[in-house]
N, C-alpha and C. Protein backbone atom coordinates (compact mmCIF):
# COMPACT_ATOMS: atom_id res chain seq x y z
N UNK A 1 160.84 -106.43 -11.41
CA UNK A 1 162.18 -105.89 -11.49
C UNK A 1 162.32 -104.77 -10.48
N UNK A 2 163.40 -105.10 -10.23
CA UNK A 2 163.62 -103.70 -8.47
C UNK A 2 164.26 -102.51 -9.66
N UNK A 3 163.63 -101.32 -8.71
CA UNK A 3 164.21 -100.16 -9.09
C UNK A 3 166.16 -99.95 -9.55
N UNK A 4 166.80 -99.38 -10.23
CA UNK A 4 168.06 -99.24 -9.90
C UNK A 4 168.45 -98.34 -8.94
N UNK A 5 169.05 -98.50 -8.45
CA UNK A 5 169.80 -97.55 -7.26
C UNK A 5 171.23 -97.19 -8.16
N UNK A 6 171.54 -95.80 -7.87
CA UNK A 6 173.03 -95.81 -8.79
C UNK A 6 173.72 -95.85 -7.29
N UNK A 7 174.94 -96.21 -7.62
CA UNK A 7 176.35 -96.54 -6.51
C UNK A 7 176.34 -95.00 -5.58
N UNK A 8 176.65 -93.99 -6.55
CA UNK A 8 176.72 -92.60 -5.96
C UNK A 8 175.39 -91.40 -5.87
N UNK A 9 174.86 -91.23 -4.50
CA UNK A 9 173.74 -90.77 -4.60
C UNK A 9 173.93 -89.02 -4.74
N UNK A 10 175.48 -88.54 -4.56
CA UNK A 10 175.66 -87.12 -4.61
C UNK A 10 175.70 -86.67 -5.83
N UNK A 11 174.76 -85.49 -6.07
CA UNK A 11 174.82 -84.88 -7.81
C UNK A 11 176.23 -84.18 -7.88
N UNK A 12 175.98 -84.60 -9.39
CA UNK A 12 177.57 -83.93 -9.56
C UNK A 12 178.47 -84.44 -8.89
N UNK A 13 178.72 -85.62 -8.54
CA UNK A 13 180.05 -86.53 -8.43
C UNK A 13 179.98 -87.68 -9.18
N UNK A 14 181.07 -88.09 -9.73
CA UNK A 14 181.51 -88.93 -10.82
C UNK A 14 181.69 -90.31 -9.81
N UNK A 15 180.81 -90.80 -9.83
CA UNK A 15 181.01 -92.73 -9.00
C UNK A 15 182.40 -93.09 -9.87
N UNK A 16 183.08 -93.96 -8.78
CA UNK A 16 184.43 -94.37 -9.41
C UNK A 16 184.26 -96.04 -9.84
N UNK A 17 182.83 -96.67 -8.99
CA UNK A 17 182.28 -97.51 -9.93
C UNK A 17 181.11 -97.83 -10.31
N UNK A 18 180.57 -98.32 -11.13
CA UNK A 18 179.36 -98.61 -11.65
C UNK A 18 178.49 -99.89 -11.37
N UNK A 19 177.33 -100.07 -11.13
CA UNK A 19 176.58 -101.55 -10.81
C UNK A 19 176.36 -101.96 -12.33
N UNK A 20 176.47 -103.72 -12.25
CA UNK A 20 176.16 -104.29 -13.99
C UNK A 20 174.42 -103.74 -13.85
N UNK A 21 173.38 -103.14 -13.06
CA UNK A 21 172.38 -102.29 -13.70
C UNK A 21 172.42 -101.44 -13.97
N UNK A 22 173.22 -100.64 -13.89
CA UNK A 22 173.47 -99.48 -14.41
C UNK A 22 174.10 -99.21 -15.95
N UNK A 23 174.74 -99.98 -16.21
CA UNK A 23 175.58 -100.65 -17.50
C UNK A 23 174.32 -101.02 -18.14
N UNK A 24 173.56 -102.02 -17.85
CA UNK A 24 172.67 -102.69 -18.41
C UNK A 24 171.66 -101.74 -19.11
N UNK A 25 171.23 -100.61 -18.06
CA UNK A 25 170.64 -100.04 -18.92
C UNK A 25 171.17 -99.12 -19.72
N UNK A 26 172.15 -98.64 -19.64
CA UNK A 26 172.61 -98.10 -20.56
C UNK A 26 173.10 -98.63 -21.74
N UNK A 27 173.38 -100.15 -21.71
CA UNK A 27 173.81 -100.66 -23.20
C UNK A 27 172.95 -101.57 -23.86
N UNK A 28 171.48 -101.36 -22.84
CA UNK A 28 170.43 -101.95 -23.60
C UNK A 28 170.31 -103.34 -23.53
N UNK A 29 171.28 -104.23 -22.19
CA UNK A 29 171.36 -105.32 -22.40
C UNK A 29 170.92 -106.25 -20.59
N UNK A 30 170.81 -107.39 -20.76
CA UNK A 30 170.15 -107.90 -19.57
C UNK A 30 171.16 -107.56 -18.04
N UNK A 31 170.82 -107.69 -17.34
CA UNK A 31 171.96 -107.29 -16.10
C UNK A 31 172.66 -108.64 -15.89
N UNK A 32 171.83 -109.94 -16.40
CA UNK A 32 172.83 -111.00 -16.35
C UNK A 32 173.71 -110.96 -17.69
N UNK A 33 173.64 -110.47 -18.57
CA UNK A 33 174.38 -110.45 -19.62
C UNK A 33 175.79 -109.89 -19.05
N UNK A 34 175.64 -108.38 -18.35
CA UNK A 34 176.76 -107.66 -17.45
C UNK A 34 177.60 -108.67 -17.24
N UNK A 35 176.97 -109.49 -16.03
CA UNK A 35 177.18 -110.28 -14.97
C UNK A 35 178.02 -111.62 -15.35
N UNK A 36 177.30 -111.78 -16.23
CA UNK A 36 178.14 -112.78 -16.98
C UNK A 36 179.62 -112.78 -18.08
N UNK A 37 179.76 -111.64 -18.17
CA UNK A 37 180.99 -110.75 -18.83
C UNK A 37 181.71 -110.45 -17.67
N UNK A 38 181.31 -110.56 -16.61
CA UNK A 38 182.19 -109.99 -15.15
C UNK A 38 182.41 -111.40 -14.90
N UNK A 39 181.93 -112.39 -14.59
CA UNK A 39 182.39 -113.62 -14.41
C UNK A 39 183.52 -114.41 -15.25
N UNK A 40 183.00 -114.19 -16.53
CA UNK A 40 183.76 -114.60 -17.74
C UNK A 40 185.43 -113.80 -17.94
N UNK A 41 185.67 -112.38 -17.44
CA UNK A 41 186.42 -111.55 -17.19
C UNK A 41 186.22 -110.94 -18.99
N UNK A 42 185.48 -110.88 -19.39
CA UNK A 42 185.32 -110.04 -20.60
C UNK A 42 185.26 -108.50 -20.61
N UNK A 43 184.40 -108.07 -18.90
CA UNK A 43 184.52 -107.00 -18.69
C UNK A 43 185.33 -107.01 -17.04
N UNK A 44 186.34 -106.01 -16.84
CA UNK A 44 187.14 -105.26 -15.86
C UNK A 44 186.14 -104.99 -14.98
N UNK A 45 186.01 -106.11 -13.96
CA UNK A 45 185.07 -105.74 -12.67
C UNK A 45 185.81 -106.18 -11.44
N UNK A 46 184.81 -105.91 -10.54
CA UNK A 46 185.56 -106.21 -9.02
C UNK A 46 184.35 -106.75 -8.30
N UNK A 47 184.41 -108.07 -7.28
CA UNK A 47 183.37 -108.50 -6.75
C UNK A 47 183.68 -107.64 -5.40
N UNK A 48 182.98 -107.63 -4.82
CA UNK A 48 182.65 -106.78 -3.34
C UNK A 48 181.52 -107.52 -2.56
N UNK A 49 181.88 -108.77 -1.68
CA UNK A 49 181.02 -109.52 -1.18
C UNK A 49 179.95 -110.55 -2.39
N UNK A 50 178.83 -110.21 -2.42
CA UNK A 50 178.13 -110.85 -3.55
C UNK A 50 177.61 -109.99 -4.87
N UNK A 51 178.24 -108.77 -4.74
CA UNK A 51 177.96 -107.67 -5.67
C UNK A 51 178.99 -107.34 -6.39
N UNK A 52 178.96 -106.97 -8.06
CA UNK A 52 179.83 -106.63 -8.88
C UNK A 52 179.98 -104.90 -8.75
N UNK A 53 180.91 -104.34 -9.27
CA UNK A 53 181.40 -103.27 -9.50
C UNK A 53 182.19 -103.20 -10.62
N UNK A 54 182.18 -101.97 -11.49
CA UNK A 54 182.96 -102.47 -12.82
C UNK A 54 183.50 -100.97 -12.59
N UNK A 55 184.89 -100.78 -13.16
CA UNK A 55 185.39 -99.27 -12.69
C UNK A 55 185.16 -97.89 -13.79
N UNK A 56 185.18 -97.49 -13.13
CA UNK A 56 184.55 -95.88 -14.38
C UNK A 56 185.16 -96.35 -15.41
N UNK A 57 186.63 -96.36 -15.78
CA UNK A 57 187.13 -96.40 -16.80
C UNK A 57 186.67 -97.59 -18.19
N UNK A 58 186.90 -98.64 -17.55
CA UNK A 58 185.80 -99.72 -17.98
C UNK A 58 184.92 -99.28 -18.51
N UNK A 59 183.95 -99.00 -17.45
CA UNK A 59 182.63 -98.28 -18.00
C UNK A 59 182.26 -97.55 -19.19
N UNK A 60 183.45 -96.67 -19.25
CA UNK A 60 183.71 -95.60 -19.82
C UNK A 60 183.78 -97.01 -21.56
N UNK A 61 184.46 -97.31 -21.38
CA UNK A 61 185.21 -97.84 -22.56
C UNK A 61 183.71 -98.76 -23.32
N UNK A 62 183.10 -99.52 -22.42
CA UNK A 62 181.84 -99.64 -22.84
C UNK A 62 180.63 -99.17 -23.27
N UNK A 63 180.84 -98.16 -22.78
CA UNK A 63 179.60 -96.95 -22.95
C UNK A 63 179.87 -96.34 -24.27
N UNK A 64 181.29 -96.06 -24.13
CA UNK A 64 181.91 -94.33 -25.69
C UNK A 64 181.61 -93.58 -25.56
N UNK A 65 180.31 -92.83 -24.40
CA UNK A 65 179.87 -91.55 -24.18
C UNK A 65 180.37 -91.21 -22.80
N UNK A 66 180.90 -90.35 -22.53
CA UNK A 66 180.98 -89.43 -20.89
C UNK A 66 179.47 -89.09 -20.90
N UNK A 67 178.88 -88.23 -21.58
CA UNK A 67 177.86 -88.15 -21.20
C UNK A 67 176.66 -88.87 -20.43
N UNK A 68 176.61 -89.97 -21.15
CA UNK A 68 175.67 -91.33 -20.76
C UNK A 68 176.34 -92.16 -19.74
N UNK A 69 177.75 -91.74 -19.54
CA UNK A 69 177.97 -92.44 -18.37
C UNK A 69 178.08 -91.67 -17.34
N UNK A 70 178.03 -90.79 -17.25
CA UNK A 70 177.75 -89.40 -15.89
C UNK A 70 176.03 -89.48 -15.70
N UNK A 71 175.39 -89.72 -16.67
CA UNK A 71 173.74 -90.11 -16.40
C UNK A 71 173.59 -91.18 -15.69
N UNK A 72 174.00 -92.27 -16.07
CA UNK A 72 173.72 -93.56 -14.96
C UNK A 72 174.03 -93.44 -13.85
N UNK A 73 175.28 -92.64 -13.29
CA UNK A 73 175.33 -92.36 -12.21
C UNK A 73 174.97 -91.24 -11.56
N UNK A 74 174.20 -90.57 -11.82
CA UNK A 74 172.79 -89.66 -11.18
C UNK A 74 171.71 -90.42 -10.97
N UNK A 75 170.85 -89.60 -9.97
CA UNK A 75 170.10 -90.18 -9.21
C UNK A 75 168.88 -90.64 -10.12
N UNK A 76 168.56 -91.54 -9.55
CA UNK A 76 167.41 -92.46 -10.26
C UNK A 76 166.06 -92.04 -10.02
């Protein structure tokens, strides 16, 4: 398994979107699970070439914590 990289590498800035690994680990679930909720349109994403993006707010709504979602996007 490759390392995660978060989207935004500056501390203390809020990424405006999130990678389905980043999600993944935070909701404890496979990154194809994400991926497959982004395909399915279950979750509010955006493709960008061959890569998903899902938007803070989204995120947000999946997560229930600001907290835990300001963590995934700090540096790894």
């Amino acid at each position: 398994m490759r390392p995660v990289r978060p989207v935004c590498h500056d501390v203390g800035v809020t990424p405006a979107f999130y990678t389905p690994e980043e999600l993944a680990r935070l909701l404890r679930v496979s990154e194809e699970t994400i991926r497959r909720k982004c395909r399915k349109k279950e979750i509010e994403a955006r493709k960008l070439g061959r890569v998903w993006r899902i938007p803070r707010e989204e995120a947000l709504k999946l997560v229930g914590d600001e907290a835990a979602l300001q963590q995934a996007g700090g540096p790894a």
